[in-house]
N, C-alpha and C. Protein backbone atom coordinates (compact mmCIF):
# COMPACT_ATOMS: atom_id res chain seq x y z
N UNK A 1 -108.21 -29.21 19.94
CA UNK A 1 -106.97 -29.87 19.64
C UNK A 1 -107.28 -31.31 19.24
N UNK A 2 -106.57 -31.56 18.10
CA UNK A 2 -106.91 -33.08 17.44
C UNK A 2 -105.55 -34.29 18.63
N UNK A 3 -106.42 -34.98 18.80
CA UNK A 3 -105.71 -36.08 19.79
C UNK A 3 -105.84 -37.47 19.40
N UNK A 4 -104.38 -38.08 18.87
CA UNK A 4 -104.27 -38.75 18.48
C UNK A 4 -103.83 -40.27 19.58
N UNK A 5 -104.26 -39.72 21.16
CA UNK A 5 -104.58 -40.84 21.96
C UNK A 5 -104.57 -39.91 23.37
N UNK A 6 -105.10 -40.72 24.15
CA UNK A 6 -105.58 -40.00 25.42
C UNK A 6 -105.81 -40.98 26.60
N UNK A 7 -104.50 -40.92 27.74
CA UNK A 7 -104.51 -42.10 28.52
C UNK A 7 -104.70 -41.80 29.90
N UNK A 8 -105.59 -42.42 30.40
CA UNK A 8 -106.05 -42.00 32.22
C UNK A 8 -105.29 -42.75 33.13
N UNK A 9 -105.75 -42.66 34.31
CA UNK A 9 -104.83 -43.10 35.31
C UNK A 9 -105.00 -44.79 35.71
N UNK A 10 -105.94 -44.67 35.17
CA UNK A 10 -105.91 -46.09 35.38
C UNK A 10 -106.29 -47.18 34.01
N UNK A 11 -105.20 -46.60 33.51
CA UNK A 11 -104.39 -47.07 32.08
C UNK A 11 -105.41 -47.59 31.05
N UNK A 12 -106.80 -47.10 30.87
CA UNK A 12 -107.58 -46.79 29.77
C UNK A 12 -107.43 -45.59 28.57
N UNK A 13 -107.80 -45.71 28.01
CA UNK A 13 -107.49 -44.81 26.67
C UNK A 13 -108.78 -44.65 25.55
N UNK A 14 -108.65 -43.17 25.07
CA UNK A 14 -109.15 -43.42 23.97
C UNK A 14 -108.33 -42.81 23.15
N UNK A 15 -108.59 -43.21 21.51
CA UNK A 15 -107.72 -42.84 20.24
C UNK A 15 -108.92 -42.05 19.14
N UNK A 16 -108.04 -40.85 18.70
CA UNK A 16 -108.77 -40.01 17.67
C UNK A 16 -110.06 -39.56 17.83
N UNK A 17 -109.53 -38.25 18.83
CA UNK A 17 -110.50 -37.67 19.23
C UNK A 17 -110.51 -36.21 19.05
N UNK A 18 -110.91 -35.05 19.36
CA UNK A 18 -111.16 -33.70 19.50
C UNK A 18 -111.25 -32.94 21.08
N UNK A 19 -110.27 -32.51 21.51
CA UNK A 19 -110.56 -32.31 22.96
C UNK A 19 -110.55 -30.74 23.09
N UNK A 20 -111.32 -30.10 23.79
CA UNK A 20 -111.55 -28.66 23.90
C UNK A 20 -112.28 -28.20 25.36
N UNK A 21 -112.24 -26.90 25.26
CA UNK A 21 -112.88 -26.66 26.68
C UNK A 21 -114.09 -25.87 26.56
N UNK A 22 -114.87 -26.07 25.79
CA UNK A 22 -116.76 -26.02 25.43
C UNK A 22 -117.12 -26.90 25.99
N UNK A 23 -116.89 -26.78 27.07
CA UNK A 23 -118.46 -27.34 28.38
C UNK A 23 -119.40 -26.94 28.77
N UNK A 24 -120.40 -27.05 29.12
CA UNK A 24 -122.00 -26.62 29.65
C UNK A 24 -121.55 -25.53 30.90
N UNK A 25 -122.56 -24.88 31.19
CA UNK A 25 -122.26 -23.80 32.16
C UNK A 25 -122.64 -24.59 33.75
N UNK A 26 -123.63 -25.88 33.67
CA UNK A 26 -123.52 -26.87 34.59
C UNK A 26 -122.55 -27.10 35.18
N UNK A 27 -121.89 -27.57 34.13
CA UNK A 27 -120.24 -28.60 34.53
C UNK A 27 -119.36 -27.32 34.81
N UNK A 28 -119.36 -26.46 34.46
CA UNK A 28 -118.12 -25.45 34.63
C UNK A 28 -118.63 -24.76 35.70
N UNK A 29 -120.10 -24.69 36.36
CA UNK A 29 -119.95 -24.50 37.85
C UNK A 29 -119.65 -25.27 39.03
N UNK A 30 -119.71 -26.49 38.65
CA UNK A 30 -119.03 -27.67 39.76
C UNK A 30 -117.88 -27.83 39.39
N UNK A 31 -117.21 -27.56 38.09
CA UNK A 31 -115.55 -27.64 38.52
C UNK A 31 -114.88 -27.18 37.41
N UNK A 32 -113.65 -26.47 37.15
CA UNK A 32 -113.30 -25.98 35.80
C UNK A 32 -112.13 -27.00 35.59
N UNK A 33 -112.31 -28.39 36.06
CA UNK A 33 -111.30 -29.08 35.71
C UNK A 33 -111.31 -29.88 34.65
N UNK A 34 -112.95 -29.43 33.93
CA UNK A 34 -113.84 -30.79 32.81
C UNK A 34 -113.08 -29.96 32.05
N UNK A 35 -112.97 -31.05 30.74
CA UNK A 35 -112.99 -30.79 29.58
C UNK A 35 -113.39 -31.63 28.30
N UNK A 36 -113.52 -31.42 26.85
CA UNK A 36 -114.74 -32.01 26.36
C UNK A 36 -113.74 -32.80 25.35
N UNK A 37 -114.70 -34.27 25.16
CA UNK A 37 -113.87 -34.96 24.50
C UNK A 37 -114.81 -35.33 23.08
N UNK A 38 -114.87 -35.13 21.79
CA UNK A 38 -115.32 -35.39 20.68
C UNK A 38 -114.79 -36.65 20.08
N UNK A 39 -116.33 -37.57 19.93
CA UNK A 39 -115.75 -38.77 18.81
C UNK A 39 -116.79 -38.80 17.49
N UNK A 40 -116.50 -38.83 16.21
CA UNK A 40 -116.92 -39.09 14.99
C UNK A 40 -118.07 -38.00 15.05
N UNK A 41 -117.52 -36.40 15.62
CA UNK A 41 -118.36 -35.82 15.45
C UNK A 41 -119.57 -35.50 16.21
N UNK A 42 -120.00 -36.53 17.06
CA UNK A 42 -121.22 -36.57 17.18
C UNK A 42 -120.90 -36.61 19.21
N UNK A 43 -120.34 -38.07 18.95
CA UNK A 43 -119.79 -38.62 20.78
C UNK A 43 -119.58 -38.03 21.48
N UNK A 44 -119.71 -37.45 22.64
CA UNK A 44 -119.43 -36.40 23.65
C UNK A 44 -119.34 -36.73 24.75
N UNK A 45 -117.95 -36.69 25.16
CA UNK A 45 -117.80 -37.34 26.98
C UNK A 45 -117.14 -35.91 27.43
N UNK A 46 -117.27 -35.87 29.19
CA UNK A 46 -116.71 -34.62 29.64
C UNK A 46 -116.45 -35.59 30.47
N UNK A 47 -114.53 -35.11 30.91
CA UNK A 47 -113.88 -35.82 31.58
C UNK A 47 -112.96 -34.71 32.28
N UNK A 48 -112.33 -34.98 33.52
CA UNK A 48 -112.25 -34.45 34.77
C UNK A 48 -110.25 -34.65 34.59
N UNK A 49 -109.42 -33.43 34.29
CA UNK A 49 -107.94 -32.58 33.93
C UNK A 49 -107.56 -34.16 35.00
N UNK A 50 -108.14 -34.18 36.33
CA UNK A 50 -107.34 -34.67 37.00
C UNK A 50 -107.47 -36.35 37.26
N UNK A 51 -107.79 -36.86 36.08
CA UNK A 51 -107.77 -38.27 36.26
C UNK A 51 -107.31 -38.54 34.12
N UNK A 52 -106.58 -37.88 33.96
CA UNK A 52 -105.72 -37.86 32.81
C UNK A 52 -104.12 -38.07 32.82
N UNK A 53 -103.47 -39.30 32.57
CA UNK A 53 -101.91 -39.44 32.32
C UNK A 53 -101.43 -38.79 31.73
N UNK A 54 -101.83 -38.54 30.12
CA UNK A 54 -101.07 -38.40 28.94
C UNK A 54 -101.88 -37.90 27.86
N UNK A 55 -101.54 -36.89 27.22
CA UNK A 55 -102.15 -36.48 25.97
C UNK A 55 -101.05 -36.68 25.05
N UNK A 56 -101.48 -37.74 23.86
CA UNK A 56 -100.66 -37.26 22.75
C UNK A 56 -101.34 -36.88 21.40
N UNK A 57 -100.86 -35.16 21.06
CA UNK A 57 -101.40 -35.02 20.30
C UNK A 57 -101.16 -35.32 18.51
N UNK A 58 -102.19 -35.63 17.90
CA UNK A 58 -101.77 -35.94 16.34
C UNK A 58 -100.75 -35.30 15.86
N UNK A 59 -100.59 -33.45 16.28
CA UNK A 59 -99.90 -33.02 15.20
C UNK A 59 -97.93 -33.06 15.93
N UNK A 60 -98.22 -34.08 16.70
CA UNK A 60 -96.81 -34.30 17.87
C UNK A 60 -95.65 -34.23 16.67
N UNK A 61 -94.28 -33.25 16.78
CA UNK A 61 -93.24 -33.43 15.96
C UNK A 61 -92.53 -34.06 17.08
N UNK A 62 -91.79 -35.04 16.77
CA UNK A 62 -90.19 -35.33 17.47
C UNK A 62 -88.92 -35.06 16.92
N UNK A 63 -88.21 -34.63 17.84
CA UNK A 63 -86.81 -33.86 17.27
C UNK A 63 -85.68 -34.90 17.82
N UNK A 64 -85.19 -35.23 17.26
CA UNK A 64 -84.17 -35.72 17.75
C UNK A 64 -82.43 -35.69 17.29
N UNK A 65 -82.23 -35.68 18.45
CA UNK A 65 -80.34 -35.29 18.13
C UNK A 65 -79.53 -36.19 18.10
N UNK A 66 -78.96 -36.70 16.85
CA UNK A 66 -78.03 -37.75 16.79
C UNK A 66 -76.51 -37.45 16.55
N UNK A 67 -76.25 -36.25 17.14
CA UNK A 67 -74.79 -35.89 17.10
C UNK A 67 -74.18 -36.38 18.04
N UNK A 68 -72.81 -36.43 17.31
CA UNK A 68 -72.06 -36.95 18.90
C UNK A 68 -71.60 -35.93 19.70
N UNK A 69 -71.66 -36.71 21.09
CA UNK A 69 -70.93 -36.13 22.18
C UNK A 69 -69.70 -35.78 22.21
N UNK A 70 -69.20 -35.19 22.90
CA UNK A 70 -68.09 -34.28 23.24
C UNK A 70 -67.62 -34.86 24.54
N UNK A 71 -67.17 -35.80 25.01
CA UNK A 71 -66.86 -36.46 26.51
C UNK A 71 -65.60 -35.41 27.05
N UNK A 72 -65.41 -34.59 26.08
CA UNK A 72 -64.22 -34.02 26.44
C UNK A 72 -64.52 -32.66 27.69
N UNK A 73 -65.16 -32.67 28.58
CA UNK A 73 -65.61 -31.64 29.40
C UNK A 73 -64.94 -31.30 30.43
């Protein structure tokens, strides 16, 4: 999944990345909580589900509803 920012808990980030769950058979026997983070192709960090805030991904649509309300209920 293409990720167009990626924020931890203690409000660091990285931007434009590749995140997937192709981890080493190492890491996926000490915990299936890694998952793999790609930069420019090459960069490779494995980082831990549970010290992650926020994924937002590139292909994010927002919908939004600008009709009016009905107060009449």
């Amino acid at each position: 999944m293409e990720i167009k920012k990626i924020i931890f808990l203690d409000d660091s980030y990285f931007e434009d990345c590749v995140l997937s769950n192709d981890i080493p058979k190492e890491i996926a026997e000490v915990s299936s909580s890694f998952v793999k983070l790609t930069f420019d192709k090459s960069t490779i960090k494995y980082v831990n589900l549970d010290y992650i805030q926020l994924i937002i991904p590139k292909n994010l649509k927002v919908i939004s509803s600008r009709g009016k309300k009905d107060d009449n209920d």
